[in-house]
Protein backbone atom coordinates (compact mmCIF):
# COMPACT_ATOMS: atom_id res chain seq x y z
CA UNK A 1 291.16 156.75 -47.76
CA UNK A 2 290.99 153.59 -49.71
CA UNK A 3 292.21 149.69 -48.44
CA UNK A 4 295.48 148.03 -49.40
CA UNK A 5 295.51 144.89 -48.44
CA UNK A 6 299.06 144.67 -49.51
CA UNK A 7 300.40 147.68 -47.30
CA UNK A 8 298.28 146.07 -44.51
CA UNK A 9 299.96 142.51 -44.65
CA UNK A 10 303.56 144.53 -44.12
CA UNK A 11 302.57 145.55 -40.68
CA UNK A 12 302.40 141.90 -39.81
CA UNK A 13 305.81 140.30 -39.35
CA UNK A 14 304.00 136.72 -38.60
CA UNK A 15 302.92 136.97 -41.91
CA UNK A 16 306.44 136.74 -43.74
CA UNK A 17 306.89 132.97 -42.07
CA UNK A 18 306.78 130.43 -44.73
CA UNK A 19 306.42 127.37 -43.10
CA UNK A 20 307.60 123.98 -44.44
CA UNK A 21 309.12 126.29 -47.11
CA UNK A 22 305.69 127.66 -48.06
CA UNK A 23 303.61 130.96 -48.14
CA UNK A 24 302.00 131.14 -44.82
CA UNK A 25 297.90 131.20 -45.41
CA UNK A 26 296.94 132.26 -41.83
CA UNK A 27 293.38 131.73 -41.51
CA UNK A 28 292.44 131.19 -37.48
CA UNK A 29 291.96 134.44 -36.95
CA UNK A 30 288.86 133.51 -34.97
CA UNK A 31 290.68 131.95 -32.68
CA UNK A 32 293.18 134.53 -32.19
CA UNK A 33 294.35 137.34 -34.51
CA UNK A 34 297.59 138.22 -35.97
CA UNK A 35 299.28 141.52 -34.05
CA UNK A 36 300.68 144.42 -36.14
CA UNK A 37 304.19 145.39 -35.53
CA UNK A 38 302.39 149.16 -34.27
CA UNK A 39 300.56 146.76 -31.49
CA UNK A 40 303.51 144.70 -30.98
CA UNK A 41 305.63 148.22 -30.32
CA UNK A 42 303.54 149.54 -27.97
CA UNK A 43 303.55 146.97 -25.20
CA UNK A 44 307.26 146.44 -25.48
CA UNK A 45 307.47 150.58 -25.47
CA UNK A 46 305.29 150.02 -21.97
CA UNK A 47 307.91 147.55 -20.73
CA UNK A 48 310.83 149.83 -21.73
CA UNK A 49 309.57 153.23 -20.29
CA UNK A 50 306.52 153.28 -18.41
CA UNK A 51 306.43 149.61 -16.43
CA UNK A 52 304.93 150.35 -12.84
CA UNK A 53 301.52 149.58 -11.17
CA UNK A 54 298.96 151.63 -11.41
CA UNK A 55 296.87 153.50 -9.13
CA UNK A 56 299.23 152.71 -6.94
CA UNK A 57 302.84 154.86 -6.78
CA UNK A 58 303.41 158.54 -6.42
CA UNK A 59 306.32 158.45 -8.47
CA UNK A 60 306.60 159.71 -12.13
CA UNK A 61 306.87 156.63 -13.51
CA UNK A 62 303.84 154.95 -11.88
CA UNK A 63 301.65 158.31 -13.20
CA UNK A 64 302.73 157.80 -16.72
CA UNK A 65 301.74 153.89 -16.14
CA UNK A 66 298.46 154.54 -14.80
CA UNK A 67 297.96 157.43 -17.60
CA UNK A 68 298.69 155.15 -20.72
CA UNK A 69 296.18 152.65 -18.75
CA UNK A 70 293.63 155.04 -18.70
CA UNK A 71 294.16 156.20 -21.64
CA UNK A 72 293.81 152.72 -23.44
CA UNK A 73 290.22 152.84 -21.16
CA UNK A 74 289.28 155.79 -23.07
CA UNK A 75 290.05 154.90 -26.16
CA UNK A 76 288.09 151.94 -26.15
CA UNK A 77 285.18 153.32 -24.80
CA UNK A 78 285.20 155.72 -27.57
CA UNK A 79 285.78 152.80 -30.05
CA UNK A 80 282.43 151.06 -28.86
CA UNK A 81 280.60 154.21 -27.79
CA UNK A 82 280.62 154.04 -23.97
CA UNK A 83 281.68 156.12 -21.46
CA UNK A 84 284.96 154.95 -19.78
CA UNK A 85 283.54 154.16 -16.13
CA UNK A 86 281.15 151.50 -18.17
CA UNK A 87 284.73 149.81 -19.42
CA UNK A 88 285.89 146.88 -17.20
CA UNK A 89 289.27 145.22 -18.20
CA UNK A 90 289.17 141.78 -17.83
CA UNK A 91 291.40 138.61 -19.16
CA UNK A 92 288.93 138.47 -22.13
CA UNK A 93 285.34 137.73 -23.07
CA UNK A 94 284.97 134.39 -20.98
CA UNK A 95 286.28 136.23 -17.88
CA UNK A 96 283.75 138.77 -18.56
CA UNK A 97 280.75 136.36 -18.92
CA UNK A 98 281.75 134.82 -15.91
CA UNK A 99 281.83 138.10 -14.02
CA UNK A 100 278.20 138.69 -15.26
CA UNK A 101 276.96 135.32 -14.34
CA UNK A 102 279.04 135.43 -10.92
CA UNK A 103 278.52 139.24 -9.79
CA UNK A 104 274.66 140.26 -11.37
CA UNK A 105 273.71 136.26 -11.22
CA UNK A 106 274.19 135.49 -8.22
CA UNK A 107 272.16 138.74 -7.15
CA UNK A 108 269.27 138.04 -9.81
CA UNK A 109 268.81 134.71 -10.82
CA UNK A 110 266.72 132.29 -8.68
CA UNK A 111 264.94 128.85 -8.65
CA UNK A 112 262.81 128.30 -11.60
CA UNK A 113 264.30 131.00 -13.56
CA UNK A 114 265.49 130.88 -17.08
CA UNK A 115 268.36 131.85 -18.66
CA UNK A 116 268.33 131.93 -22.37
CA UNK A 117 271.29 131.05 -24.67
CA UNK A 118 270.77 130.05 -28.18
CA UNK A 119 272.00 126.78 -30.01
CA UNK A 120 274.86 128.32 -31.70
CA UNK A 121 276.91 130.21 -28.40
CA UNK A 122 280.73 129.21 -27.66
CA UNK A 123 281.21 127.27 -24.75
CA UNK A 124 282.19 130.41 -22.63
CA UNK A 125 278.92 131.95 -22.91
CA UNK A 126 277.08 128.10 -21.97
CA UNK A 127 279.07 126.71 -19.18
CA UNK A 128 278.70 130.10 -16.56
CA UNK A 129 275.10 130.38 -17.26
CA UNK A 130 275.27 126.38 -16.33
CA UNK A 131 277.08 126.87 -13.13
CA UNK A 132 274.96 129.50 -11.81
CA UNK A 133 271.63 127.20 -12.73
CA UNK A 134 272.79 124.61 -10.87
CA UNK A 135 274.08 126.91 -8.31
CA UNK A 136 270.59 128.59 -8.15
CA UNK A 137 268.03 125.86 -9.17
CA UNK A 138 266.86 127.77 -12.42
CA UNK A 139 267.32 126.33 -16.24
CA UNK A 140 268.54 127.12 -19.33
CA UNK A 141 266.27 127.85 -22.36
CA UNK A 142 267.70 127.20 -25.90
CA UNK A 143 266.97 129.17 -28.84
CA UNK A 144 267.04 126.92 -31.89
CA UNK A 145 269.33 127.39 -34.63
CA UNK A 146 267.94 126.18 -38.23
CA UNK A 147 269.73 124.80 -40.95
CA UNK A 148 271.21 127.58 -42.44
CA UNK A 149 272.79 128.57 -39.34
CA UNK A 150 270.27 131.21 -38.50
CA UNK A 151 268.27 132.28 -35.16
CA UNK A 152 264.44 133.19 -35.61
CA UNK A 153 263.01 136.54 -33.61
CA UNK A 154 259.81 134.42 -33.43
CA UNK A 155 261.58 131.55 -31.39
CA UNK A 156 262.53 134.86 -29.12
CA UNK A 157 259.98 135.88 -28.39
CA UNK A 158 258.13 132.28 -28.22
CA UNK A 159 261.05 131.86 -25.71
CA UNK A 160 261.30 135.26 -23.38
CA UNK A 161 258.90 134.23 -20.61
CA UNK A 162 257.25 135.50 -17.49
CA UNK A 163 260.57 133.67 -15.64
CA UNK A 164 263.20 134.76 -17.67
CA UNK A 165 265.85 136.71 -16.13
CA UNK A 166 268.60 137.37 -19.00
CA UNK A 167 269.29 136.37 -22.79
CA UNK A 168 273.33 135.98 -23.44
CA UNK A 169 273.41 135.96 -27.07
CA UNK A 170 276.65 135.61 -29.58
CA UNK A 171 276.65 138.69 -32.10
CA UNK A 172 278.37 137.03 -35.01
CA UNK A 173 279.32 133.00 -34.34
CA UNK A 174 282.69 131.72 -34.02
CA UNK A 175 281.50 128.50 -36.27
CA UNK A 176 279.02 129.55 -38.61
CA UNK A 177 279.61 133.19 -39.41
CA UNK A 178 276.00 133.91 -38.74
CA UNK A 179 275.67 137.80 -37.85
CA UNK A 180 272.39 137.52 -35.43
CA UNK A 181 270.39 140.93 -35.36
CA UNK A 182 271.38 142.03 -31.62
CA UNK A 183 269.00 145.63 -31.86
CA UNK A 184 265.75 143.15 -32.52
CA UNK A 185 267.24 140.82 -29.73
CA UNK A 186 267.21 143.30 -27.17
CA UNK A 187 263.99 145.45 -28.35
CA UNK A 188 261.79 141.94 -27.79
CA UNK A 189 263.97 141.35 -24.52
CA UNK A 190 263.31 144.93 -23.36
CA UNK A 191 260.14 144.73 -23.70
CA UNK A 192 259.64 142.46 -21.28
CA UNK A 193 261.99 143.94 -19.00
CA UNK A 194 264.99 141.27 -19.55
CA UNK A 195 268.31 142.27 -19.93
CA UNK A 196 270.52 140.92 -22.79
CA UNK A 197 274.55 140.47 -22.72
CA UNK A 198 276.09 140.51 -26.11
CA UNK A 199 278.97 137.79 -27.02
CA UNK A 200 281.02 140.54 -29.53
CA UNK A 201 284.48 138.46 -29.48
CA UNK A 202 283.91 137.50 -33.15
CA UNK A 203 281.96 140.48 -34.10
CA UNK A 204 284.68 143.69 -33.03
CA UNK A 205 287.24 142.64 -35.28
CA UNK A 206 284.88 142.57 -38.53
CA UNK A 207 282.20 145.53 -37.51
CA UNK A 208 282.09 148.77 -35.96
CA UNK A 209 280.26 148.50 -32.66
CA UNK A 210 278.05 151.38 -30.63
CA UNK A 211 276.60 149.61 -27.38
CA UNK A 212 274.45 152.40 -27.43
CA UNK A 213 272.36 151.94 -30.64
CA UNK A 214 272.66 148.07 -29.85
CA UNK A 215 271.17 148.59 -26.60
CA UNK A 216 272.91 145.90 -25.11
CA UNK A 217 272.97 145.77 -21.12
CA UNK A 218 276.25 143.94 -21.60
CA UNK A 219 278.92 143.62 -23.91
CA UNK A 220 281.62 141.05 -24.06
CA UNK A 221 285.21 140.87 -25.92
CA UNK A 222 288.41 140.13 -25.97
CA UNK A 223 292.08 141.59 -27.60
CA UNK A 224 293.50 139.11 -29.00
CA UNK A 225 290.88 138.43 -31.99
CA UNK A 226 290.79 142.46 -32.21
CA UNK A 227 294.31 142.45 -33.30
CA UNK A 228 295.48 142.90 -29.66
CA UNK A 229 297.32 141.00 -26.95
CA UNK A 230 296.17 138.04 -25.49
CA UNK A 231 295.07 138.15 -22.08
CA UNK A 232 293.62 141.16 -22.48
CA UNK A 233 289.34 142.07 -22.57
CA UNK A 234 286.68 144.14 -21.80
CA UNK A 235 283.40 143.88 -20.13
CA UNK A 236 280.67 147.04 -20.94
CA UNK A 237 278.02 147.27 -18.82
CA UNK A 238 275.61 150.23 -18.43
CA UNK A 239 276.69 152.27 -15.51
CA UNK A 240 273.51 151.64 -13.86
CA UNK A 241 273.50 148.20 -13.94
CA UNK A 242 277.47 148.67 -12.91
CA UNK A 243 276.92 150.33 -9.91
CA UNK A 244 273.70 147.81 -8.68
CA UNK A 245 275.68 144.89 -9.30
CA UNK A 246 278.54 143.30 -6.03
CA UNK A 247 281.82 142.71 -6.85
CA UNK A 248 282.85 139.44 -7.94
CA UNK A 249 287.03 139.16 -6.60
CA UNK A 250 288.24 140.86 -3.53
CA UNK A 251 291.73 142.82 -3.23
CA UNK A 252 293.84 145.65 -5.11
CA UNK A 253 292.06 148.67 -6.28
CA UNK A 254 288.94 147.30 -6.07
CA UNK A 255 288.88 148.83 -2.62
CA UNK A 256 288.80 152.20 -0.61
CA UNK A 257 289.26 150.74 2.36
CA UNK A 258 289.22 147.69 4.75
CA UNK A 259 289.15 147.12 8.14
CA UNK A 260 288.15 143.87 10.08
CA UNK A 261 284.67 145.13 10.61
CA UNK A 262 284.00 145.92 6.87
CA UNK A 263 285.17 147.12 3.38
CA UNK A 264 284.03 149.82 1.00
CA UNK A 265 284.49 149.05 -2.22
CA UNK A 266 285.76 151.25 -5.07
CA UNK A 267 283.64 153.38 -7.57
CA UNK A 268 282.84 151.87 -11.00
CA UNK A 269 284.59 150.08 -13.21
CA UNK A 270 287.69 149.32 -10.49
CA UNK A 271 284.98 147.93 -8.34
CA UNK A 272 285.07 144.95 -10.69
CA UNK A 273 289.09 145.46 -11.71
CA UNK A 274 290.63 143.39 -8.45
CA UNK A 275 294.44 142.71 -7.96
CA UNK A 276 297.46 144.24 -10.72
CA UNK A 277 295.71 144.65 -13.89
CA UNK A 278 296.92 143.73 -17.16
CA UNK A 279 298.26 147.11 -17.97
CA UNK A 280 300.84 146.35 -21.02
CA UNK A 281 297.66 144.49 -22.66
CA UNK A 282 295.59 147.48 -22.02
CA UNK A 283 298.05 149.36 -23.58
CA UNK A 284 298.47 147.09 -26.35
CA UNK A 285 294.78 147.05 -26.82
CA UNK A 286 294.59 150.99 -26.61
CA UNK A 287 297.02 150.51 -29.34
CA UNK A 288 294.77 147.91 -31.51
CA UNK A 289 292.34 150.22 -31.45
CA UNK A 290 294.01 152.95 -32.47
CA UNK A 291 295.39 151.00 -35.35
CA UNK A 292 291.78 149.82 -36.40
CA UNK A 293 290.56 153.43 -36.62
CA UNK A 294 293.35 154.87 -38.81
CA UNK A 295 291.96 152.10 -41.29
CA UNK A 296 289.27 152.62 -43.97
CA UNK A 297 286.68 150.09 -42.03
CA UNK A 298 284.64 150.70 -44.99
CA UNK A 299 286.77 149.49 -47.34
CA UNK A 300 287.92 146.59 -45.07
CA UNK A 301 284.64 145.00 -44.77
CA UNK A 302 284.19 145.13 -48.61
CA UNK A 303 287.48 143.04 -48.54
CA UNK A 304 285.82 140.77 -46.27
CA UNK A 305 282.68 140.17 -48.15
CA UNK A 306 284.87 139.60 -51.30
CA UNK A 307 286.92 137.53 -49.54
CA UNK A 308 283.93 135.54 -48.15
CA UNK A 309 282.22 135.25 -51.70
CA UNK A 310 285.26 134.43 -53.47
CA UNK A 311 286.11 131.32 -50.80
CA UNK A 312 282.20 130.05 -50.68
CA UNK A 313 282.80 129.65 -54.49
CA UNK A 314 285.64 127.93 -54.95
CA UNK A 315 284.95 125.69 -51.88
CA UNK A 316 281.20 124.47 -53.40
CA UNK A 317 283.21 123.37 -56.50
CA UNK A 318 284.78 120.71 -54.45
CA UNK A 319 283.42 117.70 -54.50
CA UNK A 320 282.53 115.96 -51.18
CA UNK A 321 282.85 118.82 -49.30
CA UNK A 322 279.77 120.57 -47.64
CA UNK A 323 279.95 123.93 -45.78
CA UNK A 324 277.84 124.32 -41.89
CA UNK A 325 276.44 127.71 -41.84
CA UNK A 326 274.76 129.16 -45.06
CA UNK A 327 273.34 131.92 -43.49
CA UNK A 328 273.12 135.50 -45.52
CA UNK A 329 274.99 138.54 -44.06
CA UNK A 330 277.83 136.36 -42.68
CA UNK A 331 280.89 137.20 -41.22
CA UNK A 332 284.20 135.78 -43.14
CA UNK A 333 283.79 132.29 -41.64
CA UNK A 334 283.55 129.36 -43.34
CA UNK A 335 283.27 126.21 -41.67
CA UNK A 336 283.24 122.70 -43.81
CA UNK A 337 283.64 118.85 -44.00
CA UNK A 338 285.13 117.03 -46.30
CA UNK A 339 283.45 113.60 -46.52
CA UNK A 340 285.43 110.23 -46.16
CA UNK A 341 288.17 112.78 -44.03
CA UNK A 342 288.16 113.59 -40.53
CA UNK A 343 288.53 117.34 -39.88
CA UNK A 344 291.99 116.92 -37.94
CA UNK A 345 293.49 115.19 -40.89
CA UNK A 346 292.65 118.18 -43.43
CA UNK A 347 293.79 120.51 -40.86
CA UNK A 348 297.15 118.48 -40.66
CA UNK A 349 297.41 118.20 -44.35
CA UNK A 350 296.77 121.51 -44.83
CA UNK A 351 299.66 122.78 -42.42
CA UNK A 352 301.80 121.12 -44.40
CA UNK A 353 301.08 123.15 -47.09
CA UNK A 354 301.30 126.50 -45.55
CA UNK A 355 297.73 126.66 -45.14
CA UNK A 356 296.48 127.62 -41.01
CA UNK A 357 293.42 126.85 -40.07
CA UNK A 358 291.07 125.53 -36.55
CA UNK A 359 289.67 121.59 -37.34
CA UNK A 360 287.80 120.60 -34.15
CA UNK A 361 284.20 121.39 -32.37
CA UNK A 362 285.41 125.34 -32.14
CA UNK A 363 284.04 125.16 -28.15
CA UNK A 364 280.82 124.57 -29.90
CA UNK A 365 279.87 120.77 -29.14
CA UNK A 366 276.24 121.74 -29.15
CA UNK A 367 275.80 123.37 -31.85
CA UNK A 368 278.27 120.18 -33.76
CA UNK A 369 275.62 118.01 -31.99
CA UNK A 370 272.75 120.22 -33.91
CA UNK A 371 273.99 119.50 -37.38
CA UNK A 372 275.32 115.79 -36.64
CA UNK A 373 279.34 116.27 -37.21
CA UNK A 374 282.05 115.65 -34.16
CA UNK A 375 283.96 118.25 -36.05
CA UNK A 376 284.47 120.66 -38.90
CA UNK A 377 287.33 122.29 -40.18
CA UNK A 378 287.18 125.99 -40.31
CA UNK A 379 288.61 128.99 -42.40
CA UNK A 380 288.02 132.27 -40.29
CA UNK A 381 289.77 135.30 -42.52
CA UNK A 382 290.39 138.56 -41.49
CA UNK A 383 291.91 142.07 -42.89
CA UNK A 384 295.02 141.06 -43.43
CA UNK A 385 293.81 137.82 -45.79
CA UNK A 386 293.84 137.56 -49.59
CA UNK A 387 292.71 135.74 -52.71
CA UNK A 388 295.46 134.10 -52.76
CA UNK A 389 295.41 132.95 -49.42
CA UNK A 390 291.63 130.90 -50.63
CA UNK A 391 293.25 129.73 -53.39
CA UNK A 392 296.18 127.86 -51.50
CA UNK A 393 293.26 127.11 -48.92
CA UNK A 394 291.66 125.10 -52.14
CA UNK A 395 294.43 123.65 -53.78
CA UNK A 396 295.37 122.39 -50.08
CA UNK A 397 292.15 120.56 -50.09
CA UNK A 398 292.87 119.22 -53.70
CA UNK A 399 295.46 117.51 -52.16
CA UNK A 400 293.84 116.21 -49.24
CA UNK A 401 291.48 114.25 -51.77
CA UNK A 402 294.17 113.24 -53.46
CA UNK A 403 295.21 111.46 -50.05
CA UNK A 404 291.78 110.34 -49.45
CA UNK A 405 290.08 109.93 -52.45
């Protein structure tokens, strides 16, 4: 099996826009991924033939809705190497933080703990931890980031204390690219009896993922930057944990039954699955995934890197411009500045010449805080991405200097 990146860009009707009469250069993807038409067919297949709650009806129709669900839970847990009563749906990865931080929180954190985040997390994986220390009277402990963009296992385990009760870590960072080594993370962490949650949302879409040699307690990601549907996510958690944990939303199939004096909640994971489920983005995700493994990942990632390599070239010959995040091993995101130019006029420029990309803090303000810009713009490639797609990134920033020289 080998990678065409041309055959791959077919699948993608988005992809044939040309906006402002130009070759569309889509490069957000780490804010949300394009869909393949296979993805796309799917869920509208779901709405077609098989639309009914699940769990729910006797009825043939309502069996083959609840099957494809299932199904989709199946699939993923084989695509990140759990078993399927460790796979929570959810909205996405914030809604799966927050279930952590709400459900096992609540139950485990108390005054003068420590929670520890590093400098570099997305807002979603800072602001639950936040709520539950004020909630609870503990604090959050910040691992530095340096200036390459990297976190140091020394400031780790500097930082794991007698009172810390959980690190929530990012694998790969939506801003710098920086790929943070998650089996050290959780080894030091272990060690000391702390459990770790793992922020993959940037990380499943570029690498192949086994919660099991990563160790992580938790596990955190979303569909639509995994070439899914939006709305649409998964919480792991190891069954153990799973079953200790309370649930965090009451109603639906969360429940086995009620009465005024008392409920009894559901096994694992619809314990933590309350009201109608998503089941067209489960599907759709199902889908993603199959669609990911009839790929050459191999060969994809090698696309990647060249991709990467071939950008952080041509962007150092521009002069002016200076790129946040040099770390080695990244992911295919660049982020940048452009001095004398504020980030949201490049990005505006640069629409106007076909060219998509993010220009803001990224739900990052700390870590824009940490290397003293309000803003950056940012080029996040994926699969589906080309040479040619840099080079119109490039000559789109020729002309921004040639607006603001």
């Amino acid at each position: 099996m080998s990678f065409d990146v041309e055959a791959v860009r077919r699948q993608f009707p988005v992809l044939a826009q040309r906006p402002y009469g130009k070759r569309l250069a889509f490069l957000d993807s780490g804010a949300t991924s394009q869909k393949p038409q296979s993805v796309i067919d799917a869920v509208t297949r779901f709405y077609d033939r098989d639309n009914s709650n699940v769990h729910r009806g006797v009825y043939d129709l309502a069996e083959r809705a609840t099957a494809a669900f299932e199904g989709a839970r199946k699939k993923i847990a084989r695509f990140i190497g759990a078993e399927p009563r460790e796979v929570i749906f959810t909205r996405g990865t914030t809604e799966g933080v927050n279930l952590v931080a709400q459900s096992w929180g609540r139950a485990s954190v108390g005054p003068g703990d420590e929670i520890l985040v590093t400098g570099m997390e997305h807002h979603s994986n800072i602001v639950p931890w936040q709520l539950l220390a004020a909630e609870k009277g503990a604090k959050l402990v910040v691992v530095p980031v340096d200036d390459r963009g990297e976190v140091h296992l020394a400031d780790f385990e500097r930082l794991i204390g007698p009172r810390t009760r959980i690190v929530a870590v990012t694998q790969v960072s939506n801003v710098l690219g920086t790929v943070n080594p998650i089996r050290e993370i959780t080894r030091l962490a272990h060690a000391r009896g702390v459990p770790v949650l793992v922020d993959g949302a940037q990380a499943v879409p570029h690498e192949k993922v086994d919660v099991r040699d990563l160790d992580a307690d938790f596990y955190v990601f979303s569909g639509h930057k995994m070439f899914g549907p939006t709305g649409i996510g998964v919480l792991y958690g190891k069954a153990k944990i799973l079953e200790a944990m309370p649930p965090w939303q009451g109603g639906g199939d969360m429940i086995l039954s009620v009465s005024f004096e008392g409920t009894k909640f559901n096994t694992i994971p619809y314990k933590f699955e309350a009201g109608t489920p998503d089941a067209a983005g489960a599907v759709g995700l199902g889908a993603a995934v199959d669609w990911l493994e009839g790929l050459d990942r191999e060969g994809a990632r090698a696309h990647e890197r060249d991709l990467l390599d071939h950008a952080t070239r041509r962007l150092q010959e521009l002069p002016g411009l200076r790129i946040i995040g040099t770390a080695p091993g990244k992911a295919p995101v660049i982020s940048f500045v452009m001095e004398g130019v504020h980030p949201h006029d490049v990005g505006t420029i640069l629409d106007h010449e076909g060219v998509a990309v993010r220009a803001g803090h990224h739900c990052a303000q700390p870590l824009m805080e940490r290397f003293g810009v309000p803003a950056t713009v940012r080029a996040s490639m994926a699969l589906y991405n080309t040479r040619e797609d840099v080079d119109q990134l490039v000559q789109g920033l020729h002309r921004v200097r040639e607006m603001f020289p």
